[in-house]
Protein backbone atom coordinates (compact mmCIF):
# COMPACT_ATOMS: atom_id res chain seq x y z
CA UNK A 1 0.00 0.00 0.00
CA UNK A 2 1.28 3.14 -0.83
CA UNK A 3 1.81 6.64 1.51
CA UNK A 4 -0.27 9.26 0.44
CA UNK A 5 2.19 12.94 0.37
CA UNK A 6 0.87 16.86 -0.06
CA UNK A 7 4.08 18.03 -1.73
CA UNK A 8 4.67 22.08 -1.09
CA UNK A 9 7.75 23.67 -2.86
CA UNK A 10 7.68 26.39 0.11
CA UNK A 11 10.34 28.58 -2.43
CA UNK A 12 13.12 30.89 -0.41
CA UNK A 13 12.06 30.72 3.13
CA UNK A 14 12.94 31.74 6.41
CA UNK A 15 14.24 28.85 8.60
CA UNK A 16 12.16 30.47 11.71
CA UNK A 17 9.32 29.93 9.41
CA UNK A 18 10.00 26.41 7.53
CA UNK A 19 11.14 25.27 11.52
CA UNK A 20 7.44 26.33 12.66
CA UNK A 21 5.27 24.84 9.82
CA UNK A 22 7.31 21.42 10.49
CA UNK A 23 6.22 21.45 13.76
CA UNK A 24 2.68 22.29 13.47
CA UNK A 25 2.27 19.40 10.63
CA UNK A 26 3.53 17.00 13.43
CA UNK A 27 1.73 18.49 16.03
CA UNK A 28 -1.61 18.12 13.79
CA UNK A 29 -0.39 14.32 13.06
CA UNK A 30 0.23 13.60 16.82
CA UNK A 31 -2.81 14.91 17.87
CA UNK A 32 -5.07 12.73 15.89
CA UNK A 33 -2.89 9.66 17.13
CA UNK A 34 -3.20 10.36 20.64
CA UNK A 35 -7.20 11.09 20.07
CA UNK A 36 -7.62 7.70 18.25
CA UNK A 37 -5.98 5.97 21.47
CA UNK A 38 -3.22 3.34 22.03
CA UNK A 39 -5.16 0.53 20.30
CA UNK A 40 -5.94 1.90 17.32
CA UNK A 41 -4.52 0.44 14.29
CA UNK A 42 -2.13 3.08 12.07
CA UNK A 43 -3.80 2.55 8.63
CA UNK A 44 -7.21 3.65 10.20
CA UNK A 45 -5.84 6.62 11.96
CA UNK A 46 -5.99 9.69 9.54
CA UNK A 47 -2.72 11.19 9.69
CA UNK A 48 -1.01 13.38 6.72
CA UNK A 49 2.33 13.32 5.24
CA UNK A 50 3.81 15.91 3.92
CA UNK A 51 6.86 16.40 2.10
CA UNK A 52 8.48 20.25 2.01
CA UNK A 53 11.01 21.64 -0.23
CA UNK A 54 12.89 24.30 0.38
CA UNK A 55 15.37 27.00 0.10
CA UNK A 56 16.70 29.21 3.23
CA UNK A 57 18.70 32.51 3.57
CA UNK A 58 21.99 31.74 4.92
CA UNK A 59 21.64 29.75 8.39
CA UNK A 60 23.75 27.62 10.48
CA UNK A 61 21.97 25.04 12.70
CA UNK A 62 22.99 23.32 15.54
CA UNK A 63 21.45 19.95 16.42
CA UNK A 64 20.28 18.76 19.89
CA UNK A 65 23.81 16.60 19.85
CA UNK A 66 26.04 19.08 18.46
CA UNK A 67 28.95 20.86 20.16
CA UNK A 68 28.82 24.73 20.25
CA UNK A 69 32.56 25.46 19.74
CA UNK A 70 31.57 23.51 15.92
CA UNK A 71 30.89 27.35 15.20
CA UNK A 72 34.40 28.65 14.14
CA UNK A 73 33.21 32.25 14.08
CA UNK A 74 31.61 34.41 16.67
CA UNK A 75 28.69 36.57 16.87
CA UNK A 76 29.47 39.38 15.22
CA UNK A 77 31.42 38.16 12.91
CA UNK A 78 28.13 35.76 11.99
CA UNK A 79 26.09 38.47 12.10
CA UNK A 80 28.63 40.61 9.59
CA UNK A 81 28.01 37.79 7.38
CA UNK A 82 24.32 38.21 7.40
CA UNK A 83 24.08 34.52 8.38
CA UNK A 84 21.56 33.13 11.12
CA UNK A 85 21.82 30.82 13.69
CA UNK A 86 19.54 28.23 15.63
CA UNK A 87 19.91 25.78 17.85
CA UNK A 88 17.41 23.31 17.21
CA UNK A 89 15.69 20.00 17.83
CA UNK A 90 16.82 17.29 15.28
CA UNK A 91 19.72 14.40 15.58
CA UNK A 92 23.42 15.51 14.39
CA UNK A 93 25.61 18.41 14.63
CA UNK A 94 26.44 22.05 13.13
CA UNK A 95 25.13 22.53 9.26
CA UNK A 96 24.85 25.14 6.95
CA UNK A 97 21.75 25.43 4.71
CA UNK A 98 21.66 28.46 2.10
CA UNK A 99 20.27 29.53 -1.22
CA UNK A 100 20.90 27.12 -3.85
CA UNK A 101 20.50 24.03 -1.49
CA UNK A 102 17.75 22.34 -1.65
CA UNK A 103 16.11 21.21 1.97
CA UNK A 104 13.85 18.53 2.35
CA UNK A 105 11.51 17.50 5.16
CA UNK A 106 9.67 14.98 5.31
CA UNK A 107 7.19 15.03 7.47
CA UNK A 108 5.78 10.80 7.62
CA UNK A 109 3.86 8.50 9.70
CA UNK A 110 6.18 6.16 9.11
CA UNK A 111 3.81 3.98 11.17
CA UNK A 112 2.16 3.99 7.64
CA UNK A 113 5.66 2.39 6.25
CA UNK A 114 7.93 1.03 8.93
CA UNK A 115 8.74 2.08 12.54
CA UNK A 116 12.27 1.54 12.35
CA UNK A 117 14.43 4.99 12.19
CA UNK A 118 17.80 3.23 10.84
CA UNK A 119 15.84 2.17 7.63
CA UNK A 120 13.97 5.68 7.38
CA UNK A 121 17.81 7.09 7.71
CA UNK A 122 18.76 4.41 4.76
CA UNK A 123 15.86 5.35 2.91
CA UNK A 124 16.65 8.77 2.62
CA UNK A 125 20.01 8.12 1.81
CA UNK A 126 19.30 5.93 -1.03
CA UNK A 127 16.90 8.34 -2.11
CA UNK A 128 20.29 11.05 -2.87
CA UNK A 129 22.34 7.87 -4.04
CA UNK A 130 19.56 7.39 -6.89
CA UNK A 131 19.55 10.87 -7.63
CA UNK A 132 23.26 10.97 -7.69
CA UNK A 133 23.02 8.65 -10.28
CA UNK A 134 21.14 9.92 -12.76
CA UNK A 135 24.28 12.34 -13.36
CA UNK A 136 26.95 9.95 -13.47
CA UNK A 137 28.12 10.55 -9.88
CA UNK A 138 28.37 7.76 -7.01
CA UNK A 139 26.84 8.38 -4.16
CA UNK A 140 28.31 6.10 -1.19
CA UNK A 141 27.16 6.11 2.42
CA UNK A 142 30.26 6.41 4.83
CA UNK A 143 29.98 4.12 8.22
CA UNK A 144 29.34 5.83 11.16
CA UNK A 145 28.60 9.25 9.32
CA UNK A 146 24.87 9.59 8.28
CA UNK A 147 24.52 11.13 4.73
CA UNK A 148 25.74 10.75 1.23
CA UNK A 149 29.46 11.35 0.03
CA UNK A 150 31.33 11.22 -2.85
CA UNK A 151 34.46 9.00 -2.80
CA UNK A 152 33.62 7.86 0.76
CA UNK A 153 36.43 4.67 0.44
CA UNK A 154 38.78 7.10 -1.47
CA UNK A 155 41.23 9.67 -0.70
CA UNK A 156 39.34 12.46 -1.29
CA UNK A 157 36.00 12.00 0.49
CA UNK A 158 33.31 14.67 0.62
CA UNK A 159 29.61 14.96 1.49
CA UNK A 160 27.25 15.85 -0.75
CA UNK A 161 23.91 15.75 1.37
CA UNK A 162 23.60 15.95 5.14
CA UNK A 163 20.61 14.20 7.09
CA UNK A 164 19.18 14.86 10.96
CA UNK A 165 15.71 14.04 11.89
CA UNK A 166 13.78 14.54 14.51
CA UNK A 167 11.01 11.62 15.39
CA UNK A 168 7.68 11.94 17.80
CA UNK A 169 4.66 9.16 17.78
CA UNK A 170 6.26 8.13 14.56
CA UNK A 171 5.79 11.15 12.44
CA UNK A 172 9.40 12.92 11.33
CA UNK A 173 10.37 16.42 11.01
CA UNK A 174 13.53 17.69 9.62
CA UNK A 175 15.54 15.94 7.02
CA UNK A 176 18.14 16.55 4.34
CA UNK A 177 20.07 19.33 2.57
CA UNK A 178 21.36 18.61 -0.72
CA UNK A 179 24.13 20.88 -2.00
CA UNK A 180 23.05 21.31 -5.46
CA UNK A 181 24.40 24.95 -6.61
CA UNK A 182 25.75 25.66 -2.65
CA UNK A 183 28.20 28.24 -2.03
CA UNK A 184 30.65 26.11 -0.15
CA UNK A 185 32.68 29.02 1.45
CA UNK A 186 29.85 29.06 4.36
CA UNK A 187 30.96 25.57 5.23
CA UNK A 188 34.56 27.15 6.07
CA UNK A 189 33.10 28.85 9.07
CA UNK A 190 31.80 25.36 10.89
CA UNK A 191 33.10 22.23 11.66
CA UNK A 192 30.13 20.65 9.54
CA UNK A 193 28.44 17.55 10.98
CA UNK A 194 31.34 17.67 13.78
CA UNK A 195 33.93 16.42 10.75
CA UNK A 196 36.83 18.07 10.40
CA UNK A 197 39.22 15.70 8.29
CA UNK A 198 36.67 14.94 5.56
CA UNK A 199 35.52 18.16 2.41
CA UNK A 200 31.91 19.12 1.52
CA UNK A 201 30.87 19.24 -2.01
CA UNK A 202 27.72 20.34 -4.26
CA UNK A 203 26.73 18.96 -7.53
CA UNK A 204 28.07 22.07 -9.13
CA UNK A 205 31.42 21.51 -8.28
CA UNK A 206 31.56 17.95 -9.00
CA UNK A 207 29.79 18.55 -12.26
CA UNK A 208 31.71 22.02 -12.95
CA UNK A 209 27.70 23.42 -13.81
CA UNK A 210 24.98 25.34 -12.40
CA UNK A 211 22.11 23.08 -11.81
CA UNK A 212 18.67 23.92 -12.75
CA UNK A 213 16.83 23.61 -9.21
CA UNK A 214 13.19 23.07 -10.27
CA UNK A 215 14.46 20.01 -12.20
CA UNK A 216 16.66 18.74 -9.58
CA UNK A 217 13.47 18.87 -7.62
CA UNK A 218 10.96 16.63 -9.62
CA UNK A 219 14.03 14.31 -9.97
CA UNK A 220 14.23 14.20 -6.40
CA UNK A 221 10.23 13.78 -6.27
CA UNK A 222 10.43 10.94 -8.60
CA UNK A 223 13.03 8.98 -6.41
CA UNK A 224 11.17 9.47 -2.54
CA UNK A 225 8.29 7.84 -4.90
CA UNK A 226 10.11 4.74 -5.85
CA UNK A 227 12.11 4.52 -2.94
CA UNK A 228 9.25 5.06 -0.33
CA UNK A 229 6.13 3.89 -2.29
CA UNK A 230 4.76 7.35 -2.12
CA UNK A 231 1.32 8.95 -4.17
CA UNK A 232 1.42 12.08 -4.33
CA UNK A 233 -1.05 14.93 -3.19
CA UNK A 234 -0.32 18.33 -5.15
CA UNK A 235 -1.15 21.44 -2.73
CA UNK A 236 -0.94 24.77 -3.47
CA UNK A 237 0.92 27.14 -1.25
């Protein structure tokens, strides 16, 4: 059976903004769990997914795991920078997110697919790996690093698409940030994901092209679908 999705393409959005829709999707999902009761069985409880694309001004984010001194700059100079900052409530350390990035969350009853986090983390990872492919690039997982690098065995390895989630009655919030046409320089200012012996990357630079984004964006559409089983429900915004 497959998960029913409202896709919104939320454009160039504050990360205040995208942070509090998340949570009030969730909230809404949680809600009707806890009305239907314990017993109930998930397919009968009507809970929405959603899945949210994305853009955000420049912002680093600090997850509920993540070490403070990560942030290589300090206020001011962040603030020079016209860059925000937020500590917030996923999995995972320090990231950057920024125009020409595309961020993704998902927010699934994955009691409607499978209540097991490690495959949901696997899932989405495959999910880059496919799209990876489809321009001649390899996407590898690395072990003990969630995400998706390029030349993770190699000596050059460098990640192309951080993941943190956050997880509540079985409906996720948060997600991934692909770097499609990212300007890497903000990752100089952050030990990013906690890694500091391993490069960041963007399909720009790997492909030595800008990237058109809407495209990248029904490609990645097309690969949650097969990977996850999803139909989709268009929604304005």
């Amino acid at each position: 059976m497959s998960l029913k999705v409202k896709y919104q393409d939320l454009g160039l959005i504050s990360y205040q903004q995208a942070w509090d829709y998340q949570e009030q999707l969730l909230r809404a999902n949680v809600e009707l769990k806890l009305a239907a009761g314990r017993h109930a069985r998930p397919l009968e409880v009507p809970t929405q997914s959603h899945l949210l694309f994305c853009e955000h001004p420049h912002v680093y984010t600090l997850g509920k795991s993540g070490k403070a001194e990560h942030l290589l700059i300090n206020e001011a100079e962040r603030q020079a920078r016209g860059i925000d900052f937020f500590k917030i409530n996923r999995g995972g350390d320090i990231t950057y997110h920024g125009p020409g990035q595309i961020t993704g969350y998902p927010i699934f009853d994955l009691e409607k697919l499978r209540t097991d986090l490690g495959w949901y983390l696997r899932s989405l990872e495959q999910v880059m790996i496919n799209l990876l492919a489809r321009y001649e690039l390899r996407g590898e997982r690395l072990s003990g690093a969630t995400g998706v690098w390029l030349d993770a065995q190699g000596p050059n390895p460098r990640k192309v698409c951080a993941l943190g989630i956050r997880c509540s009655r079985w409906v996720s919030m948060h997600g991934f940030a692909l770097n499609v046409n990212t300007k890497l320089d903000y990752f100089n200012f952050i030990v990013p994901c906690g890694i500091d012996d391993k490069a960041v990357t963007s399909l720009q630079a790997e492909l030595g092209q800008h990237l058109n984004m809407q495209r990248v964006k029904e490609q990645l559409k097309e690969e949650f679908a097969s990977v996850f089983g999803l139909e989709w429900e268009e929604e304005e915004v």
